[in-house]
N, C-alpha and C. Protein backbone atom coordinates (compact mmCIF):
# COMPACT_ATOMS: atom_id res chain seq x y z
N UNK A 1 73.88 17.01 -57.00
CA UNK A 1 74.51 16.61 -55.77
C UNK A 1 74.15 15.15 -55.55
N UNK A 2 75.21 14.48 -55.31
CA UNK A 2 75.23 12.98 -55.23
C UNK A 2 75.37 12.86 -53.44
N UNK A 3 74.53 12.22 -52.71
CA UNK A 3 74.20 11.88 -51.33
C UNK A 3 74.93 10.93 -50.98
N UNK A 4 75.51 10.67 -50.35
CA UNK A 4 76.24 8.92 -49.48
C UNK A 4 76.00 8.86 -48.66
N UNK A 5 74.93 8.01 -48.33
CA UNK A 5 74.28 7.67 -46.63
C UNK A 5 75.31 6.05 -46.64
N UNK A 6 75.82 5.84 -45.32
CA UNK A 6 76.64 5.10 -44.76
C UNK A 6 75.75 3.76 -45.08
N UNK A 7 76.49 2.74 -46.11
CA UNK A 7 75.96 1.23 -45.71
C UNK A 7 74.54 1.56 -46.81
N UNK A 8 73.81 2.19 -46.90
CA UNK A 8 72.54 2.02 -48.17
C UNK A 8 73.31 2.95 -49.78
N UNK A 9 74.35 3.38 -49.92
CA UNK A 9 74.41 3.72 -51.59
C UNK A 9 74.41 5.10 -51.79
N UNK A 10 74.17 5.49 -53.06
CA UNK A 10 74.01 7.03 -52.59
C UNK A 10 72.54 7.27 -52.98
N UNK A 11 72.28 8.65 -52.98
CA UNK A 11 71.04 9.12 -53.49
C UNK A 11 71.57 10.46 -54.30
N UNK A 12 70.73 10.42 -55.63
CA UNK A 12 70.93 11.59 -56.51
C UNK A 12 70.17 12.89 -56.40
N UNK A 13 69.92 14.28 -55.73
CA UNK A 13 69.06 14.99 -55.78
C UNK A 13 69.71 16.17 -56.82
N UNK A 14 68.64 16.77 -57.14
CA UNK A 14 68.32 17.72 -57.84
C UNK A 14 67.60 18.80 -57.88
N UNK A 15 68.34 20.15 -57.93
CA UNK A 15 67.32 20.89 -57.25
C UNK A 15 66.76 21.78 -58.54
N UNK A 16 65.71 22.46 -58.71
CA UNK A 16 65.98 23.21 -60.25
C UNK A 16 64.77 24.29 -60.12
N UNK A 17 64.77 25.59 -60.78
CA UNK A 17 63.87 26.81 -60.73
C UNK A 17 63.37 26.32 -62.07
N UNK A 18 61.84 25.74 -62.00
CA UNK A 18 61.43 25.43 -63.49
C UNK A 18 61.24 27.31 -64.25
N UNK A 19 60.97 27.83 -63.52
CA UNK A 19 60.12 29.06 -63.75
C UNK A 19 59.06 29.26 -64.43
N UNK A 20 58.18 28.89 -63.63
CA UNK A 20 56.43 28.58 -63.99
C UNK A 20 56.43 27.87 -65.29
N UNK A 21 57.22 26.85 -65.76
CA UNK A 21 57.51 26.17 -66.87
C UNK A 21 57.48 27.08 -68.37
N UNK A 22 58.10 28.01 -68.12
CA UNK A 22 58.37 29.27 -69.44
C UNK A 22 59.04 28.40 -70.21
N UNK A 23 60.23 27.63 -70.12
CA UNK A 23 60.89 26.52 -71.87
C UNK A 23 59.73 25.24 -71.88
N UNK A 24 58.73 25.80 -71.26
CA UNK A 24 57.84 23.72 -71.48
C UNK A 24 58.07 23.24 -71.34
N UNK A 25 57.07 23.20 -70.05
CA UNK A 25 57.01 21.65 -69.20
C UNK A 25 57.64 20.25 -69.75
N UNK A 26 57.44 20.14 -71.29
CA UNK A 26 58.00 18.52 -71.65
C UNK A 26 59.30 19.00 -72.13
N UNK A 27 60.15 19.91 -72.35
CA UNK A 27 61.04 19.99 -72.30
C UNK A 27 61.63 20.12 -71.15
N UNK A 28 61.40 20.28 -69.70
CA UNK A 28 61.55 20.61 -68.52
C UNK A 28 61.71 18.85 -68.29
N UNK A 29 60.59 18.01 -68.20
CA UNK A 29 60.49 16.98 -67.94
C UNK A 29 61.49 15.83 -68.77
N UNK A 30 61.88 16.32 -69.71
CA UNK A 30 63.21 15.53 -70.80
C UNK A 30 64.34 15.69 -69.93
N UNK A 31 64.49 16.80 -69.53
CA UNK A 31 66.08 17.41 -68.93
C UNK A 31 65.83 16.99 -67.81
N UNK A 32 64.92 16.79 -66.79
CA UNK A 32 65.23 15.81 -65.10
C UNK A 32 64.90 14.47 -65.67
N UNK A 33 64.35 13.71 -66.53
CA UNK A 33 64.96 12.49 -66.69
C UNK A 33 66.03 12.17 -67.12
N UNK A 34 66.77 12.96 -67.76
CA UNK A 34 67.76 12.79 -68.39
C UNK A 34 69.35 12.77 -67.16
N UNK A 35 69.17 13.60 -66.27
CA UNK A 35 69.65 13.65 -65.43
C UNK A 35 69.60 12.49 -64.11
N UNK A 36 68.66 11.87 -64.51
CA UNK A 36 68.51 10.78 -63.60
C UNK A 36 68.57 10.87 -62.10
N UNK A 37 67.86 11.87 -61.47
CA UNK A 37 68.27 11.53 -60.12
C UNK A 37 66.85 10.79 -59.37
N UNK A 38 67.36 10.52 -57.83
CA UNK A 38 66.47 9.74 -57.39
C UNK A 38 65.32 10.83 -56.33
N UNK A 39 65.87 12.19 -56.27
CA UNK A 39 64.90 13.12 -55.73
C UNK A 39 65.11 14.52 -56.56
N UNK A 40 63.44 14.83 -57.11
CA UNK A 40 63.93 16.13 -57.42
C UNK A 40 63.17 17.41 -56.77
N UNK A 41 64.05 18.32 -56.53
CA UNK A 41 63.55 19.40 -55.78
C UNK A 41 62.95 20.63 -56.57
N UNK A 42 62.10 21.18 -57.03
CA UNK A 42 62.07 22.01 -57.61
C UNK A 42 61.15 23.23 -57.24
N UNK A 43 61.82 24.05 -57.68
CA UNK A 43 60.50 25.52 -57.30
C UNK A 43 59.87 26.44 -58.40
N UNK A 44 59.48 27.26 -57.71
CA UNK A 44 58.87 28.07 -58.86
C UNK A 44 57.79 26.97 -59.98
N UNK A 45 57.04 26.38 -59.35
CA UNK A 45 56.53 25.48 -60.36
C UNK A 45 55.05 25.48 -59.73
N UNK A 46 54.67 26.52 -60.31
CA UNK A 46 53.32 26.83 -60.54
C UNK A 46 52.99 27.56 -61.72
N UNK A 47 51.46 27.62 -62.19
CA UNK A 47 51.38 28.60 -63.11
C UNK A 47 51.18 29.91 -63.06
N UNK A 48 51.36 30.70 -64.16
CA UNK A 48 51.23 32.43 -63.77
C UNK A 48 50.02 32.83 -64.65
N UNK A 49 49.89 33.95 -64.60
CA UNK A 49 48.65 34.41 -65.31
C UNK A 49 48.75 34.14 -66.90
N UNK A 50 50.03 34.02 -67.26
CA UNK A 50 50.47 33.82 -69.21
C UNK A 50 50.63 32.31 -69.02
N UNK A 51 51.05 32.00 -67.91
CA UNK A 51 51.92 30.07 -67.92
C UNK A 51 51.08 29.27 -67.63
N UNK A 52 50.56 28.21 -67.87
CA UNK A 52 49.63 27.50 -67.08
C UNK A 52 50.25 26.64 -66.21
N UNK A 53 49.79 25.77 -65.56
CA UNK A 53 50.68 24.97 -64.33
C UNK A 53 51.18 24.26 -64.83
N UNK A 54 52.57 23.79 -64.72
CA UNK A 54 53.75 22.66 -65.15
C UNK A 54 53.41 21.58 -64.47
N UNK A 55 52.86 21.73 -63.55
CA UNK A 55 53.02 19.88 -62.86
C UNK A 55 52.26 19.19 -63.17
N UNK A 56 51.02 19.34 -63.75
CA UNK A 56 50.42 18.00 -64.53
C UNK A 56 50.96 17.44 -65.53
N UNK A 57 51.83 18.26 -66.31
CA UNK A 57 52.69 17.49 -67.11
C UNK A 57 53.74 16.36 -66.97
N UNK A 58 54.46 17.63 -65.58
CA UNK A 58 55.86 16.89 -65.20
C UNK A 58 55.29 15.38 -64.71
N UNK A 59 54.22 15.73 -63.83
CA UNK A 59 53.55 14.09 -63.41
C UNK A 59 53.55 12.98 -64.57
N UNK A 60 52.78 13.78 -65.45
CA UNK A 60 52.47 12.70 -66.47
C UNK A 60 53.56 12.22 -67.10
N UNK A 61 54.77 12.93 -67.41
CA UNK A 61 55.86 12.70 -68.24
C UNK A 61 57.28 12.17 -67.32
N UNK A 62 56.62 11.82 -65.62
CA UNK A 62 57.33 11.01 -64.80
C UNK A 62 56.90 10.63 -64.14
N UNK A 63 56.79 9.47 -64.80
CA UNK A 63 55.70 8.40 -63.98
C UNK A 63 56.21 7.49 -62.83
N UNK A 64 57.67 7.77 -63.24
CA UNK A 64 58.77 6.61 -62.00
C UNK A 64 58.77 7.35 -60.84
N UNK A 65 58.15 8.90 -60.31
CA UNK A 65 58.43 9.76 -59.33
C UNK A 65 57.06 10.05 -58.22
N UNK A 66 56.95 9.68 -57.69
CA UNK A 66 55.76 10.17 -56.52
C UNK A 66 55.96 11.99 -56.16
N UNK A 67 55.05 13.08 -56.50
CA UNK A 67 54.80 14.06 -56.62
C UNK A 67 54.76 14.49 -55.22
N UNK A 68 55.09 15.56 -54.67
CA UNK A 68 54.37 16.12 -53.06
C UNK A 68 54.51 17.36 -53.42
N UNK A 69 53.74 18.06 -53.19
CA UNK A 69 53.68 19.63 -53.52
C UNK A 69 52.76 20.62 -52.37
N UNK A 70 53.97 21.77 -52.50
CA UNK A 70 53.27 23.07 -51.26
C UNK A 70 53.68 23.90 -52.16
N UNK A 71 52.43 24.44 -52.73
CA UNK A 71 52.21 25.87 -53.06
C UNK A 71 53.25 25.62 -54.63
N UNK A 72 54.16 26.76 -54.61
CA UNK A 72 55.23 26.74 -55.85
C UNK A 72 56.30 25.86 -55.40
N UNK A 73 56.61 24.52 -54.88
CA UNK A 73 57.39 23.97 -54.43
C UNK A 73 56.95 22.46 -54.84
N UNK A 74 58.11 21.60 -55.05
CA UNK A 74 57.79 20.17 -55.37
C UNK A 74 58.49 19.41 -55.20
N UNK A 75 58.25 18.32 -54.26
CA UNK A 75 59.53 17.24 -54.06
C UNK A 75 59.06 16.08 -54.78
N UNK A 76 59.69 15.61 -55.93
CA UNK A 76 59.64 14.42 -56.32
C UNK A 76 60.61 13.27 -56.49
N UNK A 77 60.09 12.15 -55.46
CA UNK A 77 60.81 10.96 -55.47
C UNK A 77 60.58 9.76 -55.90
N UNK A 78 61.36 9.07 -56.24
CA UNK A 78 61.46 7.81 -56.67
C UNK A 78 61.64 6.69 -55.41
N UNK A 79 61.58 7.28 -54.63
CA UNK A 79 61.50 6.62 -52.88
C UNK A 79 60.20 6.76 -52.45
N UNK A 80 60.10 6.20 -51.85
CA UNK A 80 58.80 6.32 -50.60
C UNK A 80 58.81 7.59 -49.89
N UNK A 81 57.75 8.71 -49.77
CA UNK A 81 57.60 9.43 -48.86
C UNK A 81 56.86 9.22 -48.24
N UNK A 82 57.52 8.77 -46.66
CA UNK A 82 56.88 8.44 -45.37
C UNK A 82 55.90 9.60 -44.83
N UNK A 83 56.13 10.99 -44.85
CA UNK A 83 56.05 11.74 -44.11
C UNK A 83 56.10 13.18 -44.71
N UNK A 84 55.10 14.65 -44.59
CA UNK A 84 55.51 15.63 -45.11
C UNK A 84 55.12 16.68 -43.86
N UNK A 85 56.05 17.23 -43.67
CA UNK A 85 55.75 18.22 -42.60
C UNK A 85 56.25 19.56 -42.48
């Protein structure tokens, strides 16, 4: 989904069920850069008792994105986050 805020451009978000990173994390992290957006939303992105946690990867393997995370949930932007509430 491509965003058009009036007068600033658009913004690209992305929303995606990693599922506790079961295809791997760096294959997970290939396919949202590849996609290029400027926020990505994702869930299910924690580890399970077989999976270990995906987001130290995804961090490491996107370095252009500032991380915020609750629980199995993750917003990562390439913007400034002012604020999480």
């Amino acid at each position: 989904m491509t965003y058009h805020s009036p007068g600033s451009g658009s913004v690209r978000v992305v929303t995606l069920s990693v599922f506790h990173g079961a295809r791997g994390p760096q294959r997970i992290a290939d396919a949202l850069r590849a996609v290029n957006a400027d926020i990505l939303c994702l869930q299910d992105a924690s580890g399970t008792g077989r999976l270990p946690d995906p987001v130290p990867t995804l961090e490491s393997a996107l370095t252009d994105y500032r991380f915020i995370r609750q629980g199995a949930f993750v917003i990562a932007s390439r913007h400034p986050i002012d604020r999480v509430e």
